[in-house]
Protein backbone atom coordinates (compact mmCIF):
# COMPACT_ATOMS: atom_id res chain seq x y z
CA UNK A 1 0.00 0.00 0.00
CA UNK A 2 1.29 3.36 -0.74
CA UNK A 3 1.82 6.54 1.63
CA UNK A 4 -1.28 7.74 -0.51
CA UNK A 5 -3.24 4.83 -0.53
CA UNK A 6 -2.64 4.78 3.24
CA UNK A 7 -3.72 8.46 4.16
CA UNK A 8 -6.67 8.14 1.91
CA UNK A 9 -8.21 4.88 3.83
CA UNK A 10 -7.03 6.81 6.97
CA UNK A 11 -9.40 8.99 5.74
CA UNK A 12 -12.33 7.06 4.81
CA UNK A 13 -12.06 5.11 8.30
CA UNK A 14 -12.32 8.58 10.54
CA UNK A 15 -14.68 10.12 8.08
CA UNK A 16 -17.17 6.68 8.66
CA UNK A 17 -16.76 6.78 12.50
CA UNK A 18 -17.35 10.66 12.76
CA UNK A 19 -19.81 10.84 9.85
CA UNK A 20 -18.10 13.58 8.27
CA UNK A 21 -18.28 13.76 4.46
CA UNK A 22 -14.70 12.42 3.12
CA UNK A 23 -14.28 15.19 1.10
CA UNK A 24 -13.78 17.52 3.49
CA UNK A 25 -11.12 15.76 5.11
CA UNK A 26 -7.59 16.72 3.95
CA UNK A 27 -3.99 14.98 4.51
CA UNK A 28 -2.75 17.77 6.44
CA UNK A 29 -5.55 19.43 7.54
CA UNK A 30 -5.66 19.31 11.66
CA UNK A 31 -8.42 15.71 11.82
CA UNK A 32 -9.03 17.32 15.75
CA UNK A 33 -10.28 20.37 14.25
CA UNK A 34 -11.96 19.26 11.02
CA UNK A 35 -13.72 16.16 13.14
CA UNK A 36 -14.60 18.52 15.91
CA UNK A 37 -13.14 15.61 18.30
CA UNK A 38 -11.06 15.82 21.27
CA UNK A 39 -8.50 13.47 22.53
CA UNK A 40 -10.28 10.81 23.78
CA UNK A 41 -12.38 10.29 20.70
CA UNK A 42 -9.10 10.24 18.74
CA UNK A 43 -8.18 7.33 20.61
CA UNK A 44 -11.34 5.54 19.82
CA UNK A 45 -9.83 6.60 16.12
CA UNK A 46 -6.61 4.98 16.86
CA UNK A 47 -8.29 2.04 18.60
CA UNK A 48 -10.24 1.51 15.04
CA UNK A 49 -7.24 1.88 12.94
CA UNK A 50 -4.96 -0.26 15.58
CA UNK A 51 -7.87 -3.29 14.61
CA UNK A 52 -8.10 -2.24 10.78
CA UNK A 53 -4.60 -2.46 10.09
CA UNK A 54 -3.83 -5.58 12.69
CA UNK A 55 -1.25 -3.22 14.33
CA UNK A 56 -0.64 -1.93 17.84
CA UNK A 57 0.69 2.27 18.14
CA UNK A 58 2.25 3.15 21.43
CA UNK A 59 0.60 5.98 22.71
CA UNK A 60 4.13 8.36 23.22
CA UNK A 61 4.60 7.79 19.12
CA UNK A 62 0.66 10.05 18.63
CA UNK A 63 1.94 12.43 20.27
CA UNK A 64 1.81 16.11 18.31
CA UNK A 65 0.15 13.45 15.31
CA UNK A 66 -2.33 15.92 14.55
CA UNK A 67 -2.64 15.08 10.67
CA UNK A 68 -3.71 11.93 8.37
CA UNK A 69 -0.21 12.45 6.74
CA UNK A 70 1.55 12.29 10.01
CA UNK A 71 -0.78 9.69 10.98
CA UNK A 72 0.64 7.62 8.05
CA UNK A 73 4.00 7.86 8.96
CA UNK A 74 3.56 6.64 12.41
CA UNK A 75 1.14 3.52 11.24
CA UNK A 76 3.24 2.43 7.55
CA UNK A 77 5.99 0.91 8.97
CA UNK A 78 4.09 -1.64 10.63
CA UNK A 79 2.13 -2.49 7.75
């Protein structure tokens, strides 16, 4: 899967659990912001991804991940 490929079904999978229209949701556009969530609803996010992509993120390694794109780079090299 590429970086691309990853951010996009980042994408998809926190614009299904927040019912937010796709679209609207940008690489590097701030997902707390855009989502209108707050940190413990991004770890219901992480939680989600952790099970999608059979992988496990230490919490220290989110921290200042504010972005699909930096989200990415923390989650590819466990894929």
């Amino acid at each position: 899967m590429s970086r691309d490929d990853l951010i996009q079904k980042l994408i998809e999978l926190a614009s299904k659990r927040f019912e937010r229209p796709a679209a609207e949701l940008a690489p590097d556009a701030d997902f707390f912001e855009k989502l209108g969530i707050d940190s413990f609803q991004a770890m219901e996010l992480m939680t989600d991804l952790e099970e999608e992509f059979d992988i496990e993120i230490p919490d220290y390694e989110l921290q200042g991940v504010n972005t699909f794109t930096k989200l990415a780079e923390v989650i590819e090299p466990r894929l």
